[in-house]
C-alpha atoms as a PDB file:
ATOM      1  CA  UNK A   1      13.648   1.308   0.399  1.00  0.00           C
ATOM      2  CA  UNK A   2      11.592  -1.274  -0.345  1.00  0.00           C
ATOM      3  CA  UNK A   3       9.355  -2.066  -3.792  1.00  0.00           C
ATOM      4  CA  UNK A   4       6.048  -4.103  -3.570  1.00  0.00           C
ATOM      5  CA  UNK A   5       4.546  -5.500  -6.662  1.00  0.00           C
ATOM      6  CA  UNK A   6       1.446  -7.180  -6.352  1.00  0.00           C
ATOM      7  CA  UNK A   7      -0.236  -9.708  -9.016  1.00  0.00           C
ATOM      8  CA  UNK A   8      -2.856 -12.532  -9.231  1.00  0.00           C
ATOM      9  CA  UNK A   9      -6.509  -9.723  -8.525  1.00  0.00           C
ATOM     10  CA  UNK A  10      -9.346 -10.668 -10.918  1.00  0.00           C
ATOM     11  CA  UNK A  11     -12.921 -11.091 -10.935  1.00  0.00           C
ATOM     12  CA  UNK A  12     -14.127 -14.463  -9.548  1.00  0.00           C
ATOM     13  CA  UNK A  13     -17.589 -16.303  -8.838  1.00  0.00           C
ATOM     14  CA  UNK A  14     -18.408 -16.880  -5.612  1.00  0.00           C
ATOM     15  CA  UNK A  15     -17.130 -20.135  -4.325  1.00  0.00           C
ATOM     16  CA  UNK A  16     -13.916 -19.654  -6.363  1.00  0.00           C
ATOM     17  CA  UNK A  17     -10.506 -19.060  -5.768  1.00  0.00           C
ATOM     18  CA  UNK A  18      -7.387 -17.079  -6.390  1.00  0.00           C
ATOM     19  CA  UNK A  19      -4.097 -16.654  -5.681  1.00  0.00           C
ATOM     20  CA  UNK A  20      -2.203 -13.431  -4.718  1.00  0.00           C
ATOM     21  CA  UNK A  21       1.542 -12.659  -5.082  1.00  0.00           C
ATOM     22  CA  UNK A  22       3.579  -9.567  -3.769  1.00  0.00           C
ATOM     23  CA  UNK A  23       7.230  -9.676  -4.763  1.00  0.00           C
ATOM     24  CA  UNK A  24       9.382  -7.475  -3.028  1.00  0.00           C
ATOM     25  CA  UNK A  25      12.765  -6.084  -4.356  1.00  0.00           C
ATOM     26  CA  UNK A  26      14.854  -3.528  -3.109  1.00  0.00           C
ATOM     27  CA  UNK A  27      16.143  -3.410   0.551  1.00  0.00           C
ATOM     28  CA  UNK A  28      14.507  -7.071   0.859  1.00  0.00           C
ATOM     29  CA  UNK A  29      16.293  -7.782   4.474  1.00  0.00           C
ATOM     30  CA  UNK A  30      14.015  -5.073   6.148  1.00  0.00           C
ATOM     31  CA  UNK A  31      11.009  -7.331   5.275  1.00  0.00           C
ATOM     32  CA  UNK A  32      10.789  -8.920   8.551  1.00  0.00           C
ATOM     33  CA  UNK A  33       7.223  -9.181   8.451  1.00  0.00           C
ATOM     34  CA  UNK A  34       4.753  -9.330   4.990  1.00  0.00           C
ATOM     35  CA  UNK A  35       0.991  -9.171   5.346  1.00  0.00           C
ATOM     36  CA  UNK A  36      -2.198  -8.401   3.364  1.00  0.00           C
ATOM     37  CA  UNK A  37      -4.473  -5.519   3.766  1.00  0.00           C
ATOM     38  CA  UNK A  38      -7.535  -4.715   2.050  1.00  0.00           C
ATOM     39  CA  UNK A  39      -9.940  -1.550   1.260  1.00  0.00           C
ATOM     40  CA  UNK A  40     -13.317  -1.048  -0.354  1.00  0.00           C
ATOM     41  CA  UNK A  41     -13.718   2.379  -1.643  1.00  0.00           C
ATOM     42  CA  UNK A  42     -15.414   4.486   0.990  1.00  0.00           C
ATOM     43  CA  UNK A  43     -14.528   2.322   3.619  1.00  0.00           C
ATOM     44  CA  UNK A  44     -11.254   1.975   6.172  1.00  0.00           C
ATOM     45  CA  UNK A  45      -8.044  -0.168   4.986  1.00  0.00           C
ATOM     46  CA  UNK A  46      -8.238  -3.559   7.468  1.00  0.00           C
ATOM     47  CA  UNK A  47      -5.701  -6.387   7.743  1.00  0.00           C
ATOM     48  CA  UNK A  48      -6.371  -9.755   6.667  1.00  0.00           C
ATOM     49  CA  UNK A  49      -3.410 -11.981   7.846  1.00  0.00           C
ATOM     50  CA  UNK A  50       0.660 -11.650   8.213  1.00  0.00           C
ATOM     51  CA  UNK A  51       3.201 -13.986   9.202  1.00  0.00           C
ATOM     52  CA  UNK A  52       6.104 -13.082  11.270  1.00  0.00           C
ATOM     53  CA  UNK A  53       9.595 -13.104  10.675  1.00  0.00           C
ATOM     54  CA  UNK A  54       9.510 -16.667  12.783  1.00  0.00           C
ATOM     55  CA  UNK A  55       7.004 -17.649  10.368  1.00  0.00           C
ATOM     56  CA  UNK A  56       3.642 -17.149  12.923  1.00  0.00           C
ATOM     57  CA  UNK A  57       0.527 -16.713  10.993  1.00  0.00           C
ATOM     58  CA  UNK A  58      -2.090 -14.454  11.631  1.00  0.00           C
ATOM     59  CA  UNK A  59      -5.649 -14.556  10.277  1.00  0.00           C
ATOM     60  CA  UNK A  60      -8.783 -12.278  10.805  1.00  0.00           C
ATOM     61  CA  UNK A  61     -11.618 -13.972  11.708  1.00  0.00           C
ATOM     62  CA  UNK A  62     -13.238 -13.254   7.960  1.00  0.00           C
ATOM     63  CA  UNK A  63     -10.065 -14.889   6.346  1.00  0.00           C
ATOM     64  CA  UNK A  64      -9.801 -18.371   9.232  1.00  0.00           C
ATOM     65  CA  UNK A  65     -10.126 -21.394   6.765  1.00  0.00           C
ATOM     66  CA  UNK A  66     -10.110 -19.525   3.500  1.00  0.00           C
ATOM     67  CA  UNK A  67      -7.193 -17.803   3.317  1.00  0.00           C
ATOM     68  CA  UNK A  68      -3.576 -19.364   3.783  1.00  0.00           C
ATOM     69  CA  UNK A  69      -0.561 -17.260   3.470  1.00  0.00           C
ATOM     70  CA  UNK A  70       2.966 -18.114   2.823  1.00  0.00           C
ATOM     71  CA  UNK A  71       6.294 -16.491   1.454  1.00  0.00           C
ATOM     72  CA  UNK A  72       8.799 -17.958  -0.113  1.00  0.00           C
ATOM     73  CA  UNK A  73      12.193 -16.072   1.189  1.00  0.00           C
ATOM     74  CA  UNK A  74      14.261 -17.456  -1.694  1.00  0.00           C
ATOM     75  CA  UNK A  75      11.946 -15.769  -4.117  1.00  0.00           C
ATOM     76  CA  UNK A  76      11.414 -12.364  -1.777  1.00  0.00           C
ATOM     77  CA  UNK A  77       7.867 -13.321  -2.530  1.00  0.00           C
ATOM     78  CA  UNK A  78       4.424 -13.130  -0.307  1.00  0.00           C
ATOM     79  CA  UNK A  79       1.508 -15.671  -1.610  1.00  0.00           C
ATOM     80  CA  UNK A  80      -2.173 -15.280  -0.423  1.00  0.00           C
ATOM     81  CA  UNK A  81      -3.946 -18.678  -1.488  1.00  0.00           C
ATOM     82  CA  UNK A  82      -8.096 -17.294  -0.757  1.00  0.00           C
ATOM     83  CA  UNK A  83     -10.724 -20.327  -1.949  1.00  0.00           C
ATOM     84  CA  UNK A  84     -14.278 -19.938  -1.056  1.00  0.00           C
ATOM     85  CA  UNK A  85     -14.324 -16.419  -1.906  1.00  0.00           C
ATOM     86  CA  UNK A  86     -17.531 -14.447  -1.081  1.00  0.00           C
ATOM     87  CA  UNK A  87     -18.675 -11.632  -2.468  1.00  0.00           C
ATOM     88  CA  UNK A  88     -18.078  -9.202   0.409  1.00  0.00           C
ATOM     89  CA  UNK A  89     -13.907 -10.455  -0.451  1.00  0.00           C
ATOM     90  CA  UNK A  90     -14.146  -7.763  -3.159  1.00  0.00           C
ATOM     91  CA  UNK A  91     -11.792  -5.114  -2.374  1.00  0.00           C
ATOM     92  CA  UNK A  92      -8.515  -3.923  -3.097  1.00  0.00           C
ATOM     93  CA  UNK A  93      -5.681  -5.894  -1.703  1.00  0.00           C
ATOM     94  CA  UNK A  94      -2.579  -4.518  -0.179  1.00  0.00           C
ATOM     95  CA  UNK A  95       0.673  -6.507   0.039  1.00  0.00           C
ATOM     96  CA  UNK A  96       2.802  -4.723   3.730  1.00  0.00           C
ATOM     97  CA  UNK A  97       6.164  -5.365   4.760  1.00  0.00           C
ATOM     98  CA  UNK A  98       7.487  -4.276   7.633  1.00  0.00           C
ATOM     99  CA  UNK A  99      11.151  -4.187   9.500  1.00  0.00           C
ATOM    100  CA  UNK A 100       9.265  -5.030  12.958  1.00  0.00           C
ATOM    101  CA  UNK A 101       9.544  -9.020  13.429  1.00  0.00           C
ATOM    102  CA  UNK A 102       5.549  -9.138  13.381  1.00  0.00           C
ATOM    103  CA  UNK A 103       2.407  -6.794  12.402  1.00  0.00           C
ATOM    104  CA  UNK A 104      -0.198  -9.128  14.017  1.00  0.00           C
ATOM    105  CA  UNK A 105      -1.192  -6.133  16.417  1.00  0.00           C
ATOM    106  CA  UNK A 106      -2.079  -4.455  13.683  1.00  0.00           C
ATOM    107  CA  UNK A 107      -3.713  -7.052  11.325  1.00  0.00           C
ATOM    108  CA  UNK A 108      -6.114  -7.841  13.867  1.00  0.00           C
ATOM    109  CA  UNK A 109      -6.740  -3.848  14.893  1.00  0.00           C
ATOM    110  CA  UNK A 110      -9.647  -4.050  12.562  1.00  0.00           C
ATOM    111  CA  UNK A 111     -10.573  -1.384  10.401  1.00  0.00           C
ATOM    112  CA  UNK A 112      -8.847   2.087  10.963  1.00  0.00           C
ATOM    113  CA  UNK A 113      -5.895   3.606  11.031  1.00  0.00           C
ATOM    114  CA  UNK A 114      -3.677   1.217  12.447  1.00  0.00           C
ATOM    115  CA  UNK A 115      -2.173   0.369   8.782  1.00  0.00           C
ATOM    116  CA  UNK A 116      -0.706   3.389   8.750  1.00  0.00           C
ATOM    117  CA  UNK A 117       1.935   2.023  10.983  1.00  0.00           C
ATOM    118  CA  UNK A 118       3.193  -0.601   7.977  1.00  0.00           C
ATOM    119  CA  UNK A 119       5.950   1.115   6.389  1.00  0.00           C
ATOM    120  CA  UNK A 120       5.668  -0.251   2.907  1.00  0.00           C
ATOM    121  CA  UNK A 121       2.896  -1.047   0.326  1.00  0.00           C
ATOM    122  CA  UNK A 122       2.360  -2.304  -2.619  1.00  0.00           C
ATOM    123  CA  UNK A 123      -0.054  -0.678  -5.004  1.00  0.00           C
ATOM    124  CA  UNK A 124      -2.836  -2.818  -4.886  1.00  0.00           C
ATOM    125  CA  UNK A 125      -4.781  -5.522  -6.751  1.00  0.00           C
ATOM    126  CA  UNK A 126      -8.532  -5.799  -7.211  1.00  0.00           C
ATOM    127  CA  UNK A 127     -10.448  -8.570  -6.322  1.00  0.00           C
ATOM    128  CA  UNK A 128     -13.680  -8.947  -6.903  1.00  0.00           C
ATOM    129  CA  UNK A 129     -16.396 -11.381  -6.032  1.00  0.00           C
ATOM    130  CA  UNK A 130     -19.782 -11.861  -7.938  1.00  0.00           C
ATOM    131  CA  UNK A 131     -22.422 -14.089  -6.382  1.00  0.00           C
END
């Protein structure tokens, strides 16, 4: 098993920035692949970027040029730096880990189901965005 403890949500002004952390503990060596999800109430949970156990990156369209993610192994901890936050960023944010080597396929599946395949999550931080 794996245990995903996410920090860093708040409320923000558009144009602003935070920073995300999901520290995993636990089975840690199953984490081959981290990413972030997020989910507005009412709506589908959708993927926002991952990287890969070789370190690939992936990024949804939405997130391209705001959003950077990195982990830091020696830590067992997943960063999401997100700057120019707009006000359709609010949501809930997911940290994911995975044993598969990536979860691109499913980061970039859009809005649906596909999350479902992700066999750990953390318990979610807010984020919200005022204009």
């Amino acid at each position: 098993q794996v245990q995903l403890v996410e920090s860093g949500g708040g409320s923000v002004q558009a144009g602003g920035s935070l920073v995300l952390s999901c520290t995993a503990s636990g089975n840690t060596y199953i984490t081959n692949s981290m990413g972030w999800f997020r989910q507005v109430p009412g709506k589908q949970r959708e993927g926002v970027t991952s990287i890969d156990s070789d370190g690939t990156t992936t990024y949804v369209d939405a997130a391209k040029g705001r959003f950077t993610i990195s982990k830091d192994n020696a830590k067992n901890t997943l960063y999401l730096q997100m700057n120019s936050l707009k006000p359709e960023d609010t949501a809930m944010y997911y940290c994911a880990a995975d044993p598969r080597p990536s979860m691109s396929s499913t980061v970039l599946a859009g809005p649906g189901y596909a999350w479902q395949k992700v066999g750990y999550w953390g318990q979610g931080t807010q984020v919200t965005v005022s204009s």
